[in-house]
C-alpha atoms as a PDB file:
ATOM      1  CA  UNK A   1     -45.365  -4.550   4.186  1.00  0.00           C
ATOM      2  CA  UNK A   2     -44.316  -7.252   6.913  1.00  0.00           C
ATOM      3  CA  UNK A   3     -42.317  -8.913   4.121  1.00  0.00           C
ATOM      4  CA  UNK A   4     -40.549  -5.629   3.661  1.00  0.00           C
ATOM      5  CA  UNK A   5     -39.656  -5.146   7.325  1.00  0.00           C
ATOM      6  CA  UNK A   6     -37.852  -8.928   7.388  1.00  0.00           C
ATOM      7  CA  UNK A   7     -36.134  -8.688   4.192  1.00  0.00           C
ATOM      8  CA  UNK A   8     -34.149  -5.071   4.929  1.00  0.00           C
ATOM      9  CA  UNK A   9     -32.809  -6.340   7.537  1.00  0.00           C
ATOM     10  CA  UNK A  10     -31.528  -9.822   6.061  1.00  0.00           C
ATOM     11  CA  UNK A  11     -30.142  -7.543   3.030  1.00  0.00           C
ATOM     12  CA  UNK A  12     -28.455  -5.514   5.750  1.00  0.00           C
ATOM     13  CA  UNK A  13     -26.612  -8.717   7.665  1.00  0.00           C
ATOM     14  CA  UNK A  14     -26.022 -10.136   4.377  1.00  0.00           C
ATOM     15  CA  UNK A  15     -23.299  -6.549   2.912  1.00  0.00           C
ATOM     16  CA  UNK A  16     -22.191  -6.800   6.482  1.00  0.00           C
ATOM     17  CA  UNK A  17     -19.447  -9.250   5.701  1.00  0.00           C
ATOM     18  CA  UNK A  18     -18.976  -7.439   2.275  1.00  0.00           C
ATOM     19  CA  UNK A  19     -18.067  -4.336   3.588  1.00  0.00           C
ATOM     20  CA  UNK A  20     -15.433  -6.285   6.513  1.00  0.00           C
ATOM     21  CA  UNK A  21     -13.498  -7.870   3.448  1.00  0.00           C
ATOM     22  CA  UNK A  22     -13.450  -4.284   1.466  1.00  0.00           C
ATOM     23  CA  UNK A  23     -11.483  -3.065   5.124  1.00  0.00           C
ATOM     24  CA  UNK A  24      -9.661  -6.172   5.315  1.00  0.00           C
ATOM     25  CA  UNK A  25      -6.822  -4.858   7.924  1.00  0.00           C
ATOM     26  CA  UNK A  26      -5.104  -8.631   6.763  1.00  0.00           C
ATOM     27  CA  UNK A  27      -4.106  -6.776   3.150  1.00  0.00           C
ATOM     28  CA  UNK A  28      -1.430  -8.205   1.630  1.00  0.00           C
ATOM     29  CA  UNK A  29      -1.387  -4.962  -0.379  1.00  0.00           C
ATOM     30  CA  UNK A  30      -0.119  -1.598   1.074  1.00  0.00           C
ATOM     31  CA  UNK A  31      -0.064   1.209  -1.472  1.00  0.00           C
ATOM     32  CA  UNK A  32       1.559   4.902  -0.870  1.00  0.00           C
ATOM     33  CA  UNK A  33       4.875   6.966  -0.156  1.00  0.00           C
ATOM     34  CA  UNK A  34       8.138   5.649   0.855  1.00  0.00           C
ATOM     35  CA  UNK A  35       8.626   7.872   4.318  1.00  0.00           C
ATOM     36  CA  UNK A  36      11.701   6.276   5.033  1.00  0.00           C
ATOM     37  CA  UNK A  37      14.196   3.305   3.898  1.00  0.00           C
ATOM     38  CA  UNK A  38      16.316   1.352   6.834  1.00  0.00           C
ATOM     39  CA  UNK A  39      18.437  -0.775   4.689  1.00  0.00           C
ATOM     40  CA  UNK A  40      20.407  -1.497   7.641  1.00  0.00           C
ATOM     41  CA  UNK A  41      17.873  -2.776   9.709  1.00  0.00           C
ATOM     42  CA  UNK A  42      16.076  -4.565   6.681  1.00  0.00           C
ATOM     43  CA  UNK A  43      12.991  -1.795   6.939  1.00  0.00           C
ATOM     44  CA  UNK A  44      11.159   0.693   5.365  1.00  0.00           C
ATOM     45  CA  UNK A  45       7.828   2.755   5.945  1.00  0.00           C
ATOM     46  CA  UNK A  46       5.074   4.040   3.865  1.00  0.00           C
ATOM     47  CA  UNK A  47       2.448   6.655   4.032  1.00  0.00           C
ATOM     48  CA  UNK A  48      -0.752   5.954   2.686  1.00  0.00           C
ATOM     49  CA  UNK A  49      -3.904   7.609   1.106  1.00  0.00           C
ATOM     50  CA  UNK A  50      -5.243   7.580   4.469  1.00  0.00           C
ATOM     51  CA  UNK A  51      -2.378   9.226   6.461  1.00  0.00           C
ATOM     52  CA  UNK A  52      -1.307   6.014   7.729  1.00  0.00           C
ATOM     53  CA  UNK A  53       2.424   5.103   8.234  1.00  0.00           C
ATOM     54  CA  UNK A  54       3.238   1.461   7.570  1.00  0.00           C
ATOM     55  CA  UNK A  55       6.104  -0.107   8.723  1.00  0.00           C
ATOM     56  CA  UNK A  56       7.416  -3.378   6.231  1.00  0.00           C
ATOM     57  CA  UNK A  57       9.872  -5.510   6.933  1.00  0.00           C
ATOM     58  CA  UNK A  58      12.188  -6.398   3.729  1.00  0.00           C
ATOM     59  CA  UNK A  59      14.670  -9.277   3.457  1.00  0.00           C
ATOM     60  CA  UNK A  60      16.604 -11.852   0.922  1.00  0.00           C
ATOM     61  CA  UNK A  61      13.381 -12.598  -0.598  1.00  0.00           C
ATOM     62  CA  UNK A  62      11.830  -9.466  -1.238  1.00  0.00           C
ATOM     63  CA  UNK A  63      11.783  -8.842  -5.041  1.00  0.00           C
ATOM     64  CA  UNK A  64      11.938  -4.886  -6.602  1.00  0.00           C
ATOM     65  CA  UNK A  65      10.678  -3.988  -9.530  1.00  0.00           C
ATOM     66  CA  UNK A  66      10.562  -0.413 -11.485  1.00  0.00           C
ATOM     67  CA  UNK A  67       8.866   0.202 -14.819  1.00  0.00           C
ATOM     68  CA  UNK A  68       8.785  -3.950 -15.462  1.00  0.00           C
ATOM     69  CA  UNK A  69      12.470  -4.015 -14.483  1.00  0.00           C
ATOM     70  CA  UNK A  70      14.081  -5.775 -11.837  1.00  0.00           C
ATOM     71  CA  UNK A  71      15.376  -3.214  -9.211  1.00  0.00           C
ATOM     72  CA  UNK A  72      17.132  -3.061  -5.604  1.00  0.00           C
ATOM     73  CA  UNK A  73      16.556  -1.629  -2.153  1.00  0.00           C
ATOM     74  CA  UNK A  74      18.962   0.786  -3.107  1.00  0.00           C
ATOM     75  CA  UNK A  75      16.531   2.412  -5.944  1.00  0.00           C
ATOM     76  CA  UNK A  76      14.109   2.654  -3.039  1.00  0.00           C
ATOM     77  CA  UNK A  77      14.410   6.243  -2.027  1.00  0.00           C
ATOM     78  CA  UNK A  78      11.527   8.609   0.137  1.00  0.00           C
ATOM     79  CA  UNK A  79       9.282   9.947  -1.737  1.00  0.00           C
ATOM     80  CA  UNK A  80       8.955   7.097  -3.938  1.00  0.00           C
ATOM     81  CA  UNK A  81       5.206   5.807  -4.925  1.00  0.00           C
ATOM     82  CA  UNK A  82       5.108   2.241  -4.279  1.00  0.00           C
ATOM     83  CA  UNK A  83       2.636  -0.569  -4.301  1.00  0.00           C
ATOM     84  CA  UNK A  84       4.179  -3.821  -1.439  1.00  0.00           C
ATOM     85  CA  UNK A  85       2.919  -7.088  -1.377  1.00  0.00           C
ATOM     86  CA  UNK A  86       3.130  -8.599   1.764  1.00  0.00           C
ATOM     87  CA  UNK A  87       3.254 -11.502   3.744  1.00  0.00           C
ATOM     88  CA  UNK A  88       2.242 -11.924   7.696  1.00  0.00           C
ATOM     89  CA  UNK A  89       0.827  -9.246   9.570  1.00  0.00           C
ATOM     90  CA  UNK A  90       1.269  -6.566  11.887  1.00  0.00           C
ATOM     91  CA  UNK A  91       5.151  -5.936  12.751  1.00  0.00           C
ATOM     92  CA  UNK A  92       6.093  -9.566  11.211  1.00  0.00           C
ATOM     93  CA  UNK A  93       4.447  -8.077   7.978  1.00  0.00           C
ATOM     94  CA  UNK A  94       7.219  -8.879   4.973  1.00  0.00           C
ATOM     95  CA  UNK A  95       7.610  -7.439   1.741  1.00  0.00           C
ATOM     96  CA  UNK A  96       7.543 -10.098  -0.856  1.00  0.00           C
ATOM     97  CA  UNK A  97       7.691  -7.424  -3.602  1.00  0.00           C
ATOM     98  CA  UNK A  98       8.145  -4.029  -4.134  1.00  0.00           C
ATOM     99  CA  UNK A  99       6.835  -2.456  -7.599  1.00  0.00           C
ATOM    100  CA  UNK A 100       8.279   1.425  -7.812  1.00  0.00           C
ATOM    101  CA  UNK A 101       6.460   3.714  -9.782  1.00  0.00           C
ATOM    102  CA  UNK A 102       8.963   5.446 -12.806  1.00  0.00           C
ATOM    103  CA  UNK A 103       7.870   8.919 -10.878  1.00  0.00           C
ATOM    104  CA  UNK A 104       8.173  10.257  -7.348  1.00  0.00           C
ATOM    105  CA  UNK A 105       5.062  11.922  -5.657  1.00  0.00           C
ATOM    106  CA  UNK A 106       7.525  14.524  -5.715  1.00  0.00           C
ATOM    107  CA  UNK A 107       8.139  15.092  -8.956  1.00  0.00           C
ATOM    108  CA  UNK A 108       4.478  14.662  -9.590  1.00  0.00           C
ATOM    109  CA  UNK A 109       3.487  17.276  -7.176  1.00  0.00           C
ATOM    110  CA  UNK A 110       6.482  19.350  -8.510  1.00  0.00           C
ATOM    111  CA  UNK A 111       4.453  18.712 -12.368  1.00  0.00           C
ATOM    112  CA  UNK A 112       1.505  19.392 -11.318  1.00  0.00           C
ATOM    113  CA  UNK A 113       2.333  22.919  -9.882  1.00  0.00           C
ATOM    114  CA  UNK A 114       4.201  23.712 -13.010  1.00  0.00           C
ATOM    115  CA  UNK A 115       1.986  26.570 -15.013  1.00  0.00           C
ATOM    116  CA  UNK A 116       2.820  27.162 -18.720  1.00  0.00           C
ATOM    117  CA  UNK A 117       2.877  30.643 -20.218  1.00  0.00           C
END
């Protein structure tokens, strides 16, 4: 019995650390819903699962992609579903690239409602 009260709490410390890196707030991954595209100010913000708005930096580097074509800010439109990988953190966070989904959460939502008689 002594053995199980030392060992419960070792497992416990031991996920601790686990369970950090599964909320790692250093994600280099932001997934979600274009809110809003500032192509004049190199910027653009996305809503995630969560309810969170993200803001991401974009510049010469950033690379777009749609259905496994290359793409262009100006395909990047709200409602779009997007996946960003980033670079840096926090408001110096950088889109390296930008893979749009071939549907809009729109259109989805729009689908989804749709009844057939």
């Amino acid at each position: 019995m002594r053995r199980m009260a030392v060992l419960i709490p070792m497992a416990a410390l031991l996920a601790v650390p686990v369970a950090l890196m599964a909320h790692d707030t250093k994600s280099n991954k932001v997934m979600g819903t274009v809110t809003a595209v500032h192509a004049d100010m190199n910027h653009i913000e996305v809503k995630t699962s969560d309810g969170h708005t993200v803001g991401i930096k974009v510049d010469g580097g950033t690379k777009y992609t749609k259905a496994g074509r290359k793409a262009s800010l100006a395909d990047l439109k709200e409602g779009a579903r997007v996946v960003v990988t980033t670079k840096g953190e926090g408001d110096a966070r950088t889109a390296t690239l930008i893979r749009l989904s071939s549907a809009s959460s729109k259109s989805t939502a729009k689908a989804s409602t749709t009844h057939h008689h």
